[in-house]
C-alpha atoms as a PDB file:
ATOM      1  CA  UNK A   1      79.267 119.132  52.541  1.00  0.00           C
ATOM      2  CA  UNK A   2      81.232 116.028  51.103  1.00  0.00           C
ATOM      3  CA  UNK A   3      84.415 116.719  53.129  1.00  0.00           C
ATOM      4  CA  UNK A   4      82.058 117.655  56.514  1.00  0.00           C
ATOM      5  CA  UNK A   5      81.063 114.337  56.913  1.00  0.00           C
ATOM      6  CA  UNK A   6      84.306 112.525  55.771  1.00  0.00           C
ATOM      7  CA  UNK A   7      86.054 114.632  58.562  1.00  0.00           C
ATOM      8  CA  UNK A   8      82.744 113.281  61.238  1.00  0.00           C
ATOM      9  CA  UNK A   9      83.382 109.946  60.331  1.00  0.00           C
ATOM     10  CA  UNK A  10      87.310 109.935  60.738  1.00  0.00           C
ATOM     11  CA  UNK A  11      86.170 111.640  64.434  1.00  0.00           C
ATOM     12  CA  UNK A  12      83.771 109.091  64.993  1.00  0.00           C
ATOM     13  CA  UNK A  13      86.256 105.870  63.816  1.00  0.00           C
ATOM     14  CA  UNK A  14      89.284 107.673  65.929  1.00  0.00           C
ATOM     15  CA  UNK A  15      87.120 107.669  68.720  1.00  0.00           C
ATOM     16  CA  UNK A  16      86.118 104.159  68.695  1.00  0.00           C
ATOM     17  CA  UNK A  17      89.896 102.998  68.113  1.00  0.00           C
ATOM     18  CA  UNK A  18      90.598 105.246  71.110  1.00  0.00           C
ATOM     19  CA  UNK A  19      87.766 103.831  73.231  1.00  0.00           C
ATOM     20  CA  UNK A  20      88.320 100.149  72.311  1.00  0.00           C
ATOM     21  CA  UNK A  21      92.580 100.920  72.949  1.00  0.00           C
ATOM     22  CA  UNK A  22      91.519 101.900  76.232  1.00  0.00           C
ATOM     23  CA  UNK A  23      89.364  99.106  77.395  1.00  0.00           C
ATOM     24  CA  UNK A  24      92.123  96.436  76.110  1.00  0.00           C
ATOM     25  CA  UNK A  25      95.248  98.202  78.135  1.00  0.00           C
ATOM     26  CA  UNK A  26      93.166  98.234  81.299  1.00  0.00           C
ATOM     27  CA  UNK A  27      91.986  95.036  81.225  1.00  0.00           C
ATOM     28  CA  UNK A  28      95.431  92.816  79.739  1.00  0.00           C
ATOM     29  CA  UNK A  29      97.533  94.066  82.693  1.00  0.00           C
ATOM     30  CA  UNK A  30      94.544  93.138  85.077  1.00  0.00           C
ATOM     31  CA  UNK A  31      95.236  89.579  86.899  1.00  0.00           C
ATOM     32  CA  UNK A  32      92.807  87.176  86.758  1.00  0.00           C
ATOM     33  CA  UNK A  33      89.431  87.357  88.975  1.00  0.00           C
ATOM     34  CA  UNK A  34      89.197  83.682  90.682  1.00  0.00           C
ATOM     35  CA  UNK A  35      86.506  82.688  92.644  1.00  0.00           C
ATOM     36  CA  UNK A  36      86.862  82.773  96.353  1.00  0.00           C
ATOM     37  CA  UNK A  37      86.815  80.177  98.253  1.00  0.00           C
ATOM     38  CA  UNK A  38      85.815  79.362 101.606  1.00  0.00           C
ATOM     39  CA  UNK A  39      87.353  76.715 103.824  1.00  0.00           C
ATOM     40  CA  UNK A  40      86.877  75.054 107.612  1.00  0.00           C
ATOM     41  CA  UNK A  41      90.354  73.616 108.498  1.00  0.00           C
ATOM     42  CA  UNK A  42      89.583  70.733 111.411  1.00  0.00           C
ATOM     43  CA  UNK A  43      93.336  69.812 113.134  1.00  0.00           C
ATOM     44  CA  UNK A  44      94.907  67.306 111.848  1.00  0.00           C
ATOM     45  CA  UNK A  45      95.073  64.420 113.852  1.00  0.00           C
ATOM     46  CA  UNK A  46      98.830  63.979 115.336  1.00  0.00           C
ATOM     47  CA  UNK A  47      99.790  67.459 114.166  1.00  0.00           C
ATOM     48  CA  UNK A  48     101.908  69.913 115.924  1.00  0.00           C
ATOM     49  CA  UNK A  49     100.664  73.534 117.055  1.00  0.00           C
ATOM     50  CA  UNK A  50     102.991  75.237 114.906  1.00  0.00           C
ATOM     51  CA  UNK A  51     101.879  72.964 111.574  1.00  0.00           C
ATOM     52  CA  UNK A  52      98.188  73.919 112.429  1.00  0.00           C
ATOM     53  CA  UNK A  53      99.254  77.858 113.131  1.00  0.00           C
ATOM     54  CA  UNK A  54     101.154  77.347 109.360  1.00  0.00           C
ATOM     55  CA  UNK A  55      98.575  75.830 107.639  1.00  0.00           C
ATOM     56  CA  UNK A  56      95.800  78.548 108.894  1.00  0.00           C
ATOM     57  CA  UNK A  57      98.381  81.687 107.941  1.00  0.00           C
ATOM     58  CA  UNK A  58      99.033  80.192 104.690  1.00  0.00           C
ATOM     59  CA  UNK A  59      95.412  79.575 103.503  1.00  0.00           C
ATOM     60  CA  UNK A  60      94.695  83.110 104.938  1.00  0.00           C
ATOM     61  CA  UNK A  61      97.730  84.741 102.657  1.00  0.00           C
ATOM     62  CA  UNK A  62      96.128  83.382  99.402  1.00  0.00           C
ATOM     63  CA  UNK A  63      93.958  85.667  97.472  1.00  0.00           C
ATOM     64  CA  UNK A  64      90.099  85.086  97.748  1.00  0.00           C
ATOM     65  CA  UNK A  65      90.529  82.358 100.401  1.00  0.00           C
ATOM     66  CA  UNK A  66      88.635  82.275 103.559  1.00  0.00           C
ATOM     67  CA  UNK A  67      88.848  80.761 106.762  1.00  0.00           C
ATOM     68  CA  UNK A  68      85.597  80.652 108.212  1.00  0.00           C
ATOM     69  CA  UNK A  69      82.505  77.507 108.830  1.00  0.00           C
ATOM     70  CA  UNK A  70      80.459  76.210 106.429  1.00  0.00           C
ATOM     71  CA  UNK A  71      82.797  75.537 103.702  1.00  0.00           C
ATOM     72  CA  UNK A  72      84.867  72.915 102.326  1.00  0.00           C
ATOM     73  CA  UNK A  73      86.627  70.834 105.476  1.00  0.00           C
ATOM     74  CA  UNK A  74      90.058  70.305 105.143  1.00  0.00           C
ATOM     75  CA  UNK A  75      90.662  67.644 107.186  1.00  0.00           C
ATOM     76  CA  UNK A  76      94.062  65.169 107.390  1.00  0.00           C
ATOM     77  CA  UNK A  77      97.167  63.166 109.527  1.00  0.00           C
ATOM     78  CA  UNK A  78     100.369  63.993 110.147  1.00  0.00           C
ATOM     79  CA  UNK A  79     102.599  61.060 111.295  1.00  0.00           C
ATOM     80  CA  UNK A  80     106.215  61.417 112.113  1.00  0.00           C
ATOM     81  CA  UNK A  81     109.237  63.875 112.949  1.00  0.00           C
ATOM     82  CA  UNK A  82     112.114  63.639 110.864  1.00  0.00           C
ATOM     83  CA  UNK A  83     110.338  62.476 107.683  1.00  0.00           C
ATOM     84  CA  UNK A  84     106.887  63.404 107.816  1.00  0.00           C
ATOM     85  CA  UNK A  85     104.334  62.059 106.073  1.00  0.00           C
ATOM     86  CA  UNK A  86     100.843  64.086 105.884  1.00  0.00           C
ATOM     87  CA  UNK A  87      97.484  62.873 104.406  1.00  0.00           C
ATOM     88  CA  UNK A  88      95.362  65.908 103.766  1.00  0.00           C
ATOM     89  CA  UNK A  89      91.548  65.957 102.120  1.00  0.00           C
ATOM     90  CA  UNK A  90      88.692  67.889 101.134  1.00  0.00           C
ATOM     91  CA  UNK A  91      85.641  67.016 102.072  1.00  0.00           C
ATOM     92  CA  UNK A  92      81.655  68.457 100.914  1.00  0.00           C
ATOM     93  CA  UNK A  93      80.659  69.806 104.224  1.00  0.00           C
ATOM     94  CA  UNK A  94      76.510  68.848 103.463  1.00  0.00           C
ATOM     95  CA  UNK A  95      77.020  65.554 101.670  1.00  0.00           C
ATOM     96  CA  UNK A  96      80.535  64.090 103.312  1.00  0.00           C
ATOM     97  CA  UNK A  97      81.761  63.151  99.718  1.00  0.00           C
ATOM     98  CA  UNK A  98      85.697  63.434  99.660  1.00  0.00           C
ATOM     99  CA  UNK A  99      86.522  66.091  96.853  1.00  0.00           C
ATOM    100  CA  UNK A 100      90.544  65.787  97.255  1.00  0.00           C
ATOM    101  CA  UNK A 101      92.995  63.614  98.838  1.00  0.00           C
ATOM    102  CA  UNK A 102      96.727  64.012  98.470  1.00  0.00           C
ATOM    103  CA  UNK A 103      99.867  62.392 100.877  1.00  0.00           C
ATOM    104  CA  UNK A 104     102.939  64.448 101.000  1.00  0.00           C
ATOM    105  CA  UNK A 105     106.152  63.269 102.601  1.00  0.00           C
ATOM    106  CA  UNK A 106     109.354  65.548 103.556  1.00  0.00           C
ATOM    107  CA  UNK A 107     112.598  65.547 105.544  1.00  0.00           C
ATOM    108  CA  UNK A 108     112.812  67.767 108.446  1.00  0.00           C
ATOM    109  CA  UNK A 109     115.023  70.474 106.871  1.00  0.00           C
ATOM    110  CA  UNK A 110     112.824  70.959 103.919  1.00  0.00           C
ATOM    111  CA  UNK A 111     112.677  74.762 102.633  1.00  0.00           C
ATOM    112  CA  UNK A 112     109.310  74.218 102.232  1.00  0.00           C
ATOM    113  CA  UNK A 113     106.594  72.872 104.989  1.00  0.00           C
ATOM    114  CA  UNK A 114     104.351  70.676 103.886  1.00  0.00           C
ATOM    115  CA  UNK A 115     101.606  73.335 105.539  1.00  0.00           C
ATOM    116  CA  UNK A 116     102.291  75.360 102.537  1.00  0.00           C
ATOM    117  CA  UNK A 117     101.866  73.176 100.003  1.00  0.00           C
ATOM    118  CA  UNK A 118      98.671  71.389 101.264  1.00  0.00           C
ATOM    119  CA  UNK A 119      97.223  75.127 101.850  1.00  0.00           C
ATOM    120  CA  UNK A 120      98.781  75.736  97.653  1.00  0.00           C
ATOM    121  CA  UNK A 121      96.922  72.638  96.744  1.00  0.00           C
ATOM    122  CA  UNK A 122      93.439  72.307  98.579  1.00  0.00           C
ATOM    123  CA  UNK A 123      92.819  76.266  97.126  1.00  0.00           C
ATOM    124  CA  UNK A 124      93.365  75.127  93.880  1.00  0.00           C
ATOM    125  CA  UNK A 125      91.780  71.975  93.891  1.00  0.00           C
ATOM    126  CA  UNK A 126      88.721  73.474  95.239  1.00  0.00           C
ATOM    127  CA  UNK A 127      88.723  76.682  92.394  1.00  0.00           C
ATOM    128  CA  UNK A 128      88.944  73.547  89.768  1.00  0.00           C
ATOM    129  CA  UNK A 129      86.090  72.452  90.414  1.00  0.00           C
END
């Protein structure tokens, strides 16, 4: 009788190990959820088409982002054509408070357009808070 339930509690503990082994390899390789996040881009005053078009494609690429009214407005300038120099901000679509301001400034051969890293920065600013 001893031994029967020394054997159903080495089942019972094996299980558990097994069970809580499970849970923690499916959820370590998992990436983090983040919260989505949902954004009206307004043109930016003295932007070109194709900066706009950039900015739009590379908010939508980002995970949990979307484009779409009612949410924060990311509003800005761009001023120039072989440095430019871009203002971009975040604004609180009901109460008009500004949330996030950053300038950039880059040469025209850049690797990277500033479209990409205001879209990089207004998602993140925006999942901060």
């Amino acid at each position: 009788m001893n031994q029967r339930r020394v054997m159903f509690l080495s089942l019972c503990f094996f299980g558990y190990v097994m069970l809580m082994a499970g849970w923690w390899i499916s959820t370590r390789g998992n990436p983090r959820h983040l919260p989505p996040v949902r954004l009206q881009v307004e043109p930016f005053t003295g932007a070109t088409a194709e900066f706009s078009t950039d900015l739009v494609d590379a908010l939508r690429s980002v995970p949990g982002v979307e484009v779409a009214p009612g949410g924060a407005v990311l509003s800005g300038s761009v001023q120039g054509t072989q440095t430019v120099k871009a203002i971009a901000r975040l604004t609180n679509p009901v109460t008009g408070k500004v949330l996030w301001t950053k300038e950039y400034e880059a040469s025209e051969g850049q690797p990277r357009p500033i479209s990409r890293e205001v879209a990089q920065d207004a998602v993140q600013a925006l999942r901060v808070q």
